[in-house]
Protein backbone atom coordinates (compact mmCIF):
# COMPACT_ATOMS: atom_id res chain seq x y z
CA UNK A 1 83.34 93.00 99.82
CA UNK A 2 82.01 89.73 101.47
CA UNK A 3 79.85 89.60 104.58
CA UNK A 4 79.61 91.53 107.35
CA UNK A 5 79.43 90.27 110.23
CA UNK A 6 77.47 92.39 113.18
CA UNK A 7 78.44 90.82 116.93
CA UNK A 8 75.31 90.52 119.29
CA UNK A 9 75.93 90.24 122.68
CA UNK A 10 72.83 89.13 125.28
CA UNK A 11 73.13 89.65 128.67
CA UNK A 12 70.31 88.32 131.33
CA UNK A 13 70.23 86.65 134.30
CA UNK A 14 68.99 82.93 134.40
CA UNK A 15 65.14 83.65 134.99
CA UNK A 16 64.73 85.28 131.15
CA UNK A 17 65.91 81.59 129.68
CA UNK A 18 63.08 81.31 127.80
CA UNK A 19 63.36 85.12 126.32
CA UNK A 20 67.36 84.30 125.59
CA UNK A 21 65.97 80.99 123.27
CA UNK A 22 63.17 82.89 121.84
CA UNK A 23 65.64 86.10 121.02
CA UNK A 24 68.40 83.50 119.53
CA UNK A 25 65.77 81.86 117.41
CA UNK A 26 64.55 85.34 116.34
CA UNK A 27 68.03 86.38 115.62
CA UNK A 28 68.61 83.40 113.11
CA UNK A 29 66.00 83.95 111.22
CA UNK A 30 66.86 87.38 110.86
CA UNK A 31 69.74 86.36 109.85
CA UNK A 32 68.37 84.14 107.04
CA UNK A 33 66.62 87.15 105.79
CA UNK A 34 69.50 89.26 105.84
CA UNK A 35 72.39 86.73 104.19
CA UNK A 36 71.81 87.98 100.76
CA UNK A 37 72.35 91.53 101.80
CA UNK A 38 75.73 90.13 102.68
CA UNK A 39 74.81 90.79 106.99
CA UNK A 40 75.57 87.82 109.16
CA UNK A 41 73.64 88.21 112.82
CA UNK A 42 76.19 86.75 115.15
CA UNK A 43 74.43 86.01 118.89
CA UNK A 44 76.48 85.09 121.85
CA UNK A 45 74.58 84.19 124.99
CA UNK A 46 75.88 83.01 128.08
CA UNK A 47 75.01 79.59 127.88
CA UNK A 48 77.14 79.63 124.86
CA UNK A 49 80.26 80.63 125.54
CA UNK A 50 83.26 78.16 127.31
CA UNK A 51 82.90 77.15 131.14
CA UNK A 52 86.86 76.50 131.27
CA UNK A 53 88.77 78.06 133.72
CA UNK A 54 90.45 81.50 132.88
CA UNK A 55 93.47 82.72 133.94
CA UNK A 56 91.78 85.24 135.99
CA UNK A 57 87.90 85.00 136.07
CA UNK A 58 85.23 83.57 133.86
CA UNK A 59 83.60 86.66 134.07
CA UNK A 60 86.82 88.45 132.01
CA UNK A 61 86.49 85.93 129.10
CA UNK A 62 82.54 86.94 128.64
CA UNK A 63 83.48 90.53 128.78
CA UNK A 64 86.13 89.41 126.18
CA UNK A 65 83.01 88.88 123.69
CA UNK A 66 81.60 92.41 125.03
CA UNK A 67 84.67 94.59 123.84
CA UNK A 68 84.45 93.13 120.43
CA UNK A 69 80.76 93.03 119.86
CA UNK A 70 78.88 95.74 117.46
CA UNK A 71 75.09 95.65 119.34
CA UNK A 72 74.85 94.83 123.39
CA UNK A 73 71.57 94.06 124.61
CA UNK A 74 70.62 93.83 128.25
CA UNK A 75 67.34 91.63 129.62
CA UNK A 76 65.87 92.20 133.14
CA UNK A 77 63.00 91.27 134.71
CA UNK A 78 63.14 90.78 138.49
CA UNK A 79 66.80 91.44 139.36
CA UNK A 80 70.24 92.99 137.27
CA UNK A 81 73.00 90.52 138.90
CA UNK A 82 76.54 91.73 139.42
CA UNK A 83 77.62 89.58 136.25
CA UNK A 84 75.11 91.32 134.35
CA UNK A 85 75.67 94.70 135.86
CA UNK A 86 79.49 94.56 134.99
CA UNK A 87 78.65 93.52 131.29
CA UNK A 88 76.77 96.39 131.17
CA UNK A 89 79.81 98.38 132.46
CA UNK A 90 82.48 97.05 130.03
CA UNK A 91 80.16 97.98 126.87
CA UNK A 92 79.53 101.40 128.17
CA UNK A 93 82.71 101.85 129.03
CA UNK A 94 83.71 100.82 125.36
CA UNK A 95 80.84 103.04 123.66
CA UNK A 96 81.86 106.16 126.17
CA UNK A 97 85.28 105.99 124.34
CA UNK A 98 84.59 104.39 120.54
CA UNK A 99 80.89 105.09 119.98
CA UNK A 100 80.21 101.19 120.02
CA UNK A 101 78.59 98.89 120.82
CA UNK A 102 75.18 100.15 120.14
CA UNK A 103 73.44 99.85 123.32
CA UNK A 104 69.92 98.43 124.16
CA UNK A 105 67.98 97.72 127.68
CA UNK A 106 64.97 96.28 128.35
CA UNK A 107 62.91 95.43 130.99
CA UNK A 108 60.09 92.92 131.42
CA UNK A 109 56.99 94.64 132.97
CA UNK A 110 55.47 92.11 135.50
CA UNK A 111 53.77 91.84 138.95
CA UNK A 112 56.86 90.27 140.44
CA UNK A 113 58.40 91.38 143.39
CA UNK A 114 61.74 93.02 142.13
CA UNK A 115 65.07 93.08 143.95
CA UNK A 116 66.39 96.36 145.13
CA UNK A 117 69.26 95.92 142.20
CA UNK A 118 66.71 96.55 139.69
CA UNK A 119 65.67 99.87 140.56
CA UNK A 120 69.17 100.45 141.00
CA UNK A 121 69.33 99.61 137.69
CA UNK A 122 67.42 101.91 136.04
CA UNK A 123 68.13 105.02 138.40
CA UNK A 124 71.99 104.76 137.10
CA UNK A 125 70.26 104.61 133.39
CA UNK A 126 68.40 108.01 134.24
CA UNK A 127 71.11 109.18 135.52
CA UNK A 128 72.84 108.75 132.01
CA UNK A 129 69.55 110.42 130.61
CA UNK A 130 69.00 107.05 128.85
CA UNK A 131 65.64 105.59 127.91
CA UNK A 132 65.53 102.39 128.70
CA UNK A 133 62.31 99.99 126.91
CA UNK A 134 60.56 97.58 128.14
CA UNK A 135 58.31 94.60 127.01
CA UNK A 136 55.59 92.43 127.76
CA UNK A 137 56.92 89.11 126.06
CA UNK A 138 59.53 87.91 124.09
CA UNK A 139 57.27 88.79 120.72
CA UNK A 140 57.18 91.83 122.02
CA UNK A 141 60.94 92.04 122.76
CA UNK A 142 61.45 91.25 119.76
CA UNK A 143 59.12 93.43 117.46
CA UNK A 144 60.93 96.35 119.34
CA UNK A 145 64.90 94.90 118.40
CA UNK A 146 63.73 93.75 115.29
CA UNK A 147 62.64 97.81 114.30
CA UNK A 148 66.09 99.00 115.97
CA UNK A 149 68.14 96.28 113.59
CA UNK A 150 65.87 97.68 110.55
CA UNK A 151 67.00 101.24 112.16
CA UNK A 152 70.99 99.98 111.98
CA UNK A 153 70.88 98.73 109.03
CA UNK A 154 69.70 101.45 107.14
CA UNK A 155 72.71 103.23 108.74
CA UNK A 156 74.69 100.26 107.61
CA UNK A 157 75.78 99.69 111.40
CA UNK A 158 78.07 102.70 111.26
CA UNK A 159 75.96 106.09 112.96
CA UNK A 160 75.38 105.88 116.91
CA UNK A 161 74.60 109.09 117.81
CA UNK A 162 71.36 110.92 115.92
CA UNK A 163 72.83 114.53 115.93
CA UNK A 164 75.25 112.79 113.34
CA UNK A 165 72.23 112.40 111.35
CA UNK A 166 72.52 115.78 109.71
CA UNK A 167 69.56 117.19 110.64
CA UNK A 168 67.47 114.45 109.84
CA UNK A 169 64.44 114.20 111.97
CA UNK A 170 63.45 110.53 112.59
CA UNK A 171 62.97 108.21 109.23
CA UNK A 172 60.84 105.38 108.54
CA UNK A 173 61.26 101.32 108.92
CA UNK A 174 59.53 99.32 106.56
CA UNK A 175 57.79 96.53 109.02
CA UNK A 176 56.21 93.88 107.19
CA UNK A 177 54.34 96.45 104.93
CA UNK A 178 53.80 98.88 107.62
CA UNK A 179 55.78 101.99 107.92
CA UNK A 180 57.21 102.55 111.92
CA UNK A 181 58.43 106.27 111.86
CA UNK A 182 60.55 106.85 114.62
CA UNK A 183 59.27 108.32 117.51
CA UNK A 184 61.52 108.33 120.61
CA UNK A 185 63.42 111.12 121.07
CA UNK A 186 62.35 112.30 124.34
CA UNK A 187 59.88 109.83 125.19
CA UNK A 188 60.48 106.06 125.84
CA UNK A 189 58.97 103.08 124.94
CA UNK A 190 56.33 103.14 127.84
CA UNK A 191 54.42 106.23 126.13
CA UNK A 192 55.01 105.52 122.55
CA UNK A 193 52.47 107.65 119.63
CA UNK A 194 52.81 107.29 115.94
CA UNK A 195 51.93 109.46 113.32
């Protein structure tokens, strides 16, 4: 069959620099883990893709990468910029009509003073009764992605909706020798219990 390839796509602003490096280093070594499984973790950031001029706007060849990714994840801390905001509206847009990408938002607690675009933010996400997470550090970040990629994989990438489950209620990620059972249907990861 070969390897599969599963497209990540990371949108943030420019203040969560050091949680994009920390999430592509993160990613590769998932990756490693994964390569004999036959799953290749492909990341595009940003910083990564070409700064050449496009026939129409930059901001179309990024949200190139979006319509062809499998997994979008969205970063905010203090702000959700129109870039970002609009990346988050061409993989919705995609998901509303194919079921993908697989979509994931987080949002870094802090002290900060947060721009009015933030709370903006997350009323539209309540107003698409979707739970959005958030996290405390990048480890953090990523001990929550790394449980939703366990989560994918056991559905081999393909389920993105958990009444297609069958009637299963929740099932368990093995985590380093621990065993995660899933937990957030109806709650978020704010108020999070395990049993």
């Amino acid at each position: 069959m070969g390897i599969r390839k599963i497209k990540i796509f990371l949108a943030s602003s420019n203040e969560l620099a050091l949680e994009r490096e920390r999430f592509e280093r993160e990613v590769y070594r998932k990756c490693k883990m994964w390569i004999d499984n036959e799953i290749f973790l492909h990341l595009d950031i940003w910083e990564d893709i070409s700064a050449k001029m496009s026939k129409t706007r930059s901001q179309d060849e990024y949200n190139k990468y979006i319509s062809e990714c499998d997994l979008f994840v969205l970063l905010a801390h203090t702000k959700v910029g129109i870039y970002s905001a609009e990346e988050f509206e061409e993989a919705f847009g995609k998901f509303k009509s194919t079921d993908k990408p697989f979509i994931f938002t987080y949002f870094k607690k802090s002290n900060k003073v947060v721009e009015p675009t933030l709370d903006l933010f997350k009323s539209k996400l309540q107003s698409l009764e979707h739970f959005y997470s958030s996290y405390t550090d990048s480890d953090n970040l990523w001990n929550q992605f790394n449980k939703e990629l366990d989560r994918l994989q056991a559905d081999e990438f393909t389920i993105n909706d958990w009444k297609k489950r069958e009637g299963k209620k929740g099932y368990a990620v093995k985590n380093k020798g621990a065993n995660i059972k899933n937990q957030f249907i109806g709650g978020s990861f704010d108020n999070t219990t395990f049993n």
